[in-house]
Protein backbone atom coordinates (compact mmCIF):
# COMPACT_ATOMS: atom_id res chain seq x y z
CA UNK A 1 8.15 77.58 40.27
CA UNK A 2 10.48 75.01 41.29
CA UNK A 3 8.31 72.08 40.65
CA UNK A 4 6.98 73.81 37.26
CA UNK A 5 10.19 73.99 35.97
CA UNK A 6 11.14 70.20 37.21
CA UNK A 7 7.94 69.04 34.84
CA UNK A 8 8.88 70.92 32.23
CA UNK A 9 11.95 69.27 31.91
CA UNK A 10 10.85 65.54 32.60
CA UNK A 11 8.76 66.32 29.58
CA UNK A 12 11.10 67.40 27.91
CA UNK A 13 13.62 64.40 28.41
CA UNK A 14 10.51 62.26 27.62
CA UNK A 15 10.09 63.44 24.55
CA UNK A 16 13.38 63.56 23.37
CA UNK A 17 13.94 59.41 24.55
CA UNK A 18 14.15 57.18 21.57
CA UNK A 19 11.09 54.95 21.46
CA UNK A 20 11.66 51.89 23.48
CA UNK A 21 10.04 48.39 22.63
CA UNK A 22 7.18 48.15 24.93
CA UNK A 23 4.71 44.29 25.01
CA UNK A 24 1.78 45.54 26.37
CA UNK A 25 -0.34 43.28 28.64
CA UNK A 26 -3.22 42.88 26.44
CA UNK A 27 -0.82 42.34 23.53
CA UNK A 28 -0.06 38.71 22.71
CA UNK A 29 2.68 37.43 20.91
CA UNK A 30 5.73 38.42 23.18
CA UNK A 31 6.09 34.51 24.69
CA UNK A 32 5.08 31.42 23.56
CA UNK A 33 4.82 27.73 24.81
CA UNK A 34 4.58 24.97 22.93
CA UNK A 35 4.10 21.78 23.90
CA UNK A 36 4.34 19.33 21.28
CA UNK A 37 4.19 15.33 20.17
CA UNK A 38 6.84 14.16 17.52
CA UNK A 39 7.96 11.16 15.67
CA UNK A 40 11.02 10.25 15.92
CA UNK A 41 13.30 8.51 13.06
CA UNK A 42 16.56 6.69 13.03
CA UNK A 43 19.71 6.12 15.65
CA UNK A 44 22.17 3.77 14.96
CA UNK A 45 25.13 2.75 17.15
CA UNK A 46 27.94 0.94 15.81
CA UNK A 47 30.19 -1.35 17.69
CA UNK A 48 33.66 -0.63 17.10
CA UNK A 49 35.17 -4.19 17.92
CA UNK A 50 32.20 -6.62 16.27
CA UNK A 51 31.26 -3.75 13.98
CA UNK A 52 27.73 -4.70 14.58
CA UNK A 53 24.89 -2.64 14.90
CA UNK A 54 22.41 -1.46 17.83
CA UNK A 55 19.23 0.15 16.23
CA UNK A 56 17.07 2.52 18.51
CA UNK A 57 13.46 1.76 17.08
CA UNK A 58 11.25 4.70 15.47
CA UNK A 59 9.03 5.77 17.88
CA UNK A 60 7.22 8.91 19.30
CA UNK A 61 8.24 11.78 21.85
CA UNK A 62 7.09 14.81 23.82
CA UNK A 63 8.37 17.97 24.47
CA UNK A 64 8.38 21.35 25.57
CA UNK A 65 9.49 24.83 23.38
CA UNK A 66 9.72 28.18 24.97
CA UNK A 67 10.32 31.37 22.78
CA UNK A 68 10.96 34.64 24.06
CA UNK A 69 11.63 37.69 21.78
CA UNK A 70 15.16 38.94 20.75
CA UNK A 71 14.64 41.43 17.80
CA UNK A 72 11.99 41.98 15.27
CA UNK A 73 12.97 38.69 13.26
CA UNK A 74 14.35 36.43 15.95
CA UNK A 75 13.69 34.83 18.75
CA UNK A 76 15.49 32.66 21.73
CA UNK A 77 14.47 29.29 22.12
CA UNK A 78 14.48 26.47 25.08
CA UNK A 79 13.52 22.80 23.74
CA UNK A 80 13.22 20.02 25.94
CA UNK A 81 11.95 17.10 24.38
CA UNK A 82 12.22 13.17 26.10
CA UNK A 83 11.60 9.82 23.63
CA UNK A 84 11.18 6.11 25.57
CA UNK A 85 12.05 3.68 22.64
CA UNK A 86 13.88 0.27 22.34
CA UNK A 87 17.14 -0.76 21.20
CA UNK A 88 18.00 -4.10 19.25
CA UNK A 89 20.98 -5.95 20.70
CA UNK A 90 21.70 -9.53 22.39
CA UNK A 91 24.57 -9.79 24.81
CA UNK A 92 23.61 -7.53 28.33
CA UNK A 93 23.50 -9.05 31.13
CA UNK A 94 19.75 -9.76 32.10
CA UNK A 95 18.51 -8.68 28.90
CA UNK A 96 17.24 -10.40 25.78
CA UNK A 97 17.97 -9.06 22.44
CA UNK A 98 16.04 -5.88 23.45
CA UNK A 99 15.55 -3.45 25.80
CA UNK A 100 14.16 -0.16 26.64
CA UNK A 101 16.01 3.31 26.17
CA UNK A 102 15.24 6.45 27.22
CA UNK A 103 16.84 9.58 25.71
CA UNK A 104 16.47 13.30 26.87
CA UNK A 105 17.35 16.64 25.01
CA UNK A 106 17.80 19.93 26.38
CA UNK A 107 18.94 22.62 24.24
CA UNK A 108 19.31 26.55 24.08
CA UNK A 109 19.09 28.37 20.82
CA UNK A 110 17.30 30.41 18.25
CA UNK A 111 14.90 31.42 15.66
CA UNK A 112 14.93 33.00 12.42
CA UNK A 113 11.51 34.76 11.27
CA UNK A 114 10.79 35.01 7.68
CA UNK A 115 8.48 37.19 5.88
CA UNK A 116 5.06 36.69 7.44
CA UNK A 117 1.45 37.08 7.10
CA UNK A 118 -1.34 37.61 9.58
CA UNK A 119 -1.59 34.02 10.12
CA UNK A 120 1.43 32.29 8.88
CA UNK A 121 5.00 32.61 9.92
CA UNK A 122 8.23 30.55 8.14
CA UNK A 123 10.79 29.81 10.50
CA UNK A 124 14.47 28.30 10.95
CA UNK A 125 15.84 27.07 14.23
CA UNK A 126 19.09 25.98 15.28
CA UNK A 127 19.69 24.41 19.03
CA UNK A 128 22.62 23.09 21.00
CA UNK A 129 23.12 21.32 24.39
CA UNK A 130 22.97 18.01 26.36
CA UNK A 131 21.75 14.77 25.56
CA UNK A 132 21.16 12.36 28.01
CA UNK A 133 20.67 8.62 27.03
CA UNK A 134 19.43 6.58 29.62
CA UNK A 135 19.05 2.74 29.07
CA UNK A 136 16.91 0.37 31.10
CA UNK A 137 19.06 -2.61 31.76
CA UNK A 138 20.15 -4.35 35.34
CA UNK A 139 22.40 -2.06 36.93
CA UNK A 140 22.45 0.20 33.75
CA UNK A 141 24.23 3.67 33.57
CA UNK A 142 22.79 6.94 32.11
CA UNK A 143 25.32 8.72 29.72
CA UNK A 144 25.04 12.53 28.91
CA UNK A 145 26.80 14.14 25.61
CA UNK A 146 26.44 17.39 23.58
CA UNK A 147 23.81 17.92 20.93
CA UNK A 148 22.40 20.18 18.22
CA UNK A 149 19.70 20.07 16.14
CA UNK A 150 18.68 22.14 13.34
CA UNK A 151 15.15 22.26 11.37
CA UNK A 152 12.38 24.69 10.10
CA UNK A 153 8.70 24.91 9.53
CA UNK A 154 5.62 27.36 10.01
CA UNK A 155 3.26 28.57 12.86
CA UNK A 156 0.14 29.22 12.33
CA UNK A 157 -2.24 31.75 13.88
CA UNK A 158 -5.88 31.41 13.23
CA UNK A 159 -6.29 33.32 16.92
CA UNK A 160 -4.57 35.64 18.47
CA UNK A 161 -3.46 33.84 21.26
CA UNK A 162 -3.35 29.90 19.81
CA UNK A 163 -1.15 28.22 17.08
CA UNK A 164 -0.47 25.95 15.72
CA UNK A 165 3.20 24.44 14.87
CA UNK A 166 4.42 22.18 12.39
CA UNK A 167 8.08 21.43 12.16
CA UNK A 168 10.43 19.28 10.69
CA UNK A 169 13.96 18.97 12.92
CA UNK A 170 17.42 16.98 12.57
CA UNK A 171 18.94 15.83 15.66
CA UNK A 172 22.91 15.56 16.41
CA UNK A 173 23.99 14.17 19.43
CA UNK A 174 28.05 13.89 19.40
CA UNK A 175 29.63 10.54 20.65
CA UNK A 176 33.15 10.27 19.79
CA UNK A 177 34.78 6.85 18.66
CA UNK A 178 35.84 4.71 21.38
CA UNK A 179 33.12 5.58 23.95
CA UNK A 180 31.87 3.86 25.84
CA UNK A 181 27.82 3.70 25.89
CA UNK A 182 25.02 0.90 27.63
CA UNK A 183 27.43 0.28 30.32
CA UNK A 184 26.13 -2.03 33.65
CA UNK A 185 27.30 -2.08 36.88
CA UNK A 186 27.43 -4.13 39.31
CA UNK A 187 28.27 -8.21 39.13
CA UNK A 188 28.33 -8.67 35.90
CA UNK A 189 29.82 -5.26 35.07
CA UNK A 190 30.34 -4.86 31.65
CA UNK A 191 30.03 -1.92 28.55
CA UNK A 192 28.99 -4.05 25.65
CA UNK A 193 29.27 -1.17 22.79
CA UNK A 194 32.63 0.76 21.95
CA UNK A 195 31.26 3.15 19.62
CA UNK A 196 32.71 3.84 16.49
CA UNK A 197 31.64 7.02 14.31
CA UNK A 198 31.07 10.84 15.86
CA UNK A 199 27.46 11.97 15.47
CA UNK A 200 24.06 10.09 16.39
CA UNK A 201 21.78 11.34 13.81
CA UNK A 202 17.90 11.03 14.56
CA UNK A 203 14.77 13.25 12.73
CA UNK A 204 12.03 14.42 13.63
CA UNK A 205 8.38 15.54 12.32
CA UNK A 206 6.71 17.14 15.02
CA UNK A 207 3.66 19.19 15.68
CA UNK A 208 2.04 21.47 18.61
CA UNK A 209 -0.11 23.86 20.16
CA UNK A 210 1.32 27.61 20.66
CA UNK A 211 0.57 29.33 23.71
CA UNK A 212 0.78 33.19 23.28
CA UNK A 213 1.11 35.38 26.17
């Protein structure tokens, strides 16, 4: 009688529980990875004392985006990407006028979902974290700032599992006037730019595959 009346109850409570969002395991679409190649535009350093330029060539990069669910429209985001280009400047110490630079982005952030169809989805993202700019010079320092980057594009779904996404994305990355940047140590020791101006501004046209699970 007891255990009768225990049931009863549990169904009743059951019942009576507003529905809860549930991802079943057979249901795709709750998590995706993308891994994705890019080309990269733009990135210009200016030297506050000779007010000459260093120029970070065009080049491509590779990367990493993990979405996760927040609500019916949005989504979280983790985007690590990593570009290997060149810069264009005489004057380091065991370097011609170029050498290799290697710049890393880590950011946390979001999606926006737009009206969709059964295959095609609209989106707007918006990102912020850590930069780290790494150049390849004798004795050479790696410097880490904060970044953002904003953008937008589509993902496609011909499967139910695999996508496709196409994206177009501005990156910030915040280095105040009078910074120091491309320093050496060492003999020799030296920190050839002082930068003047706030924001590094590089873009991005990037494209990968979407891993739903």
């Amino acid at each position: 009688m007891i255990r009768s009346g225990f049931n009863a109850r549990l169904t009743l409570i059951l019942v009576c529980l507003p529905p809860l969002p549930v991802f079943a395991a057979d249901e795709p679409g709750s998590y995706e990875l993308t891994p994705f190649a890019s080309y990269r535009f733009g990135g210009t350093f200016e030297n506050e004392d000779t007010g000459e330029d260093l120029d970070l060539d065009d080049s491509s990069s590779l990367g990493l985006i993990f979405n996760f669910p927040a609500s019916s429209q949005t989504e979280w985001e983790i985007y690590y990407s990593r570009q290997e280009t060149d810069a264009d400047e005489a004057g380091f110490v065991g370097t011609g006028d170029r050498f290799d630079v290697d710049m890393q982005f880590l950011q946390v952030g979001g999606t926006y979902l737009f009206d969709r169809t059964d295959t095609s989805v609209p989106f707007f993202v918006a990102t912020a974290g850590v930069t780290t700019i790494d150049p390849d010079i004798p004795g050479g320092e790696s410097d880490s700032f904060l970044s953002f980057s904003v953008g937008g594009g589509w993902k496609y779904f011909p499967d139910s599992r695999v996508g496709v996404r196409l994206e177009g994305r501005i990156l910030g990355t915040f280095i105040s006037s009078n910074t120091d940047v491309f320093c050496q140590s060492g003999v020799g020791a030296e920190c050839t730019f002082e930068v003047s101006g706030d924001v590094l501004y590089q873009w991005d046209m990037q494209a990968g595959i979407i891993f739903r699970f």
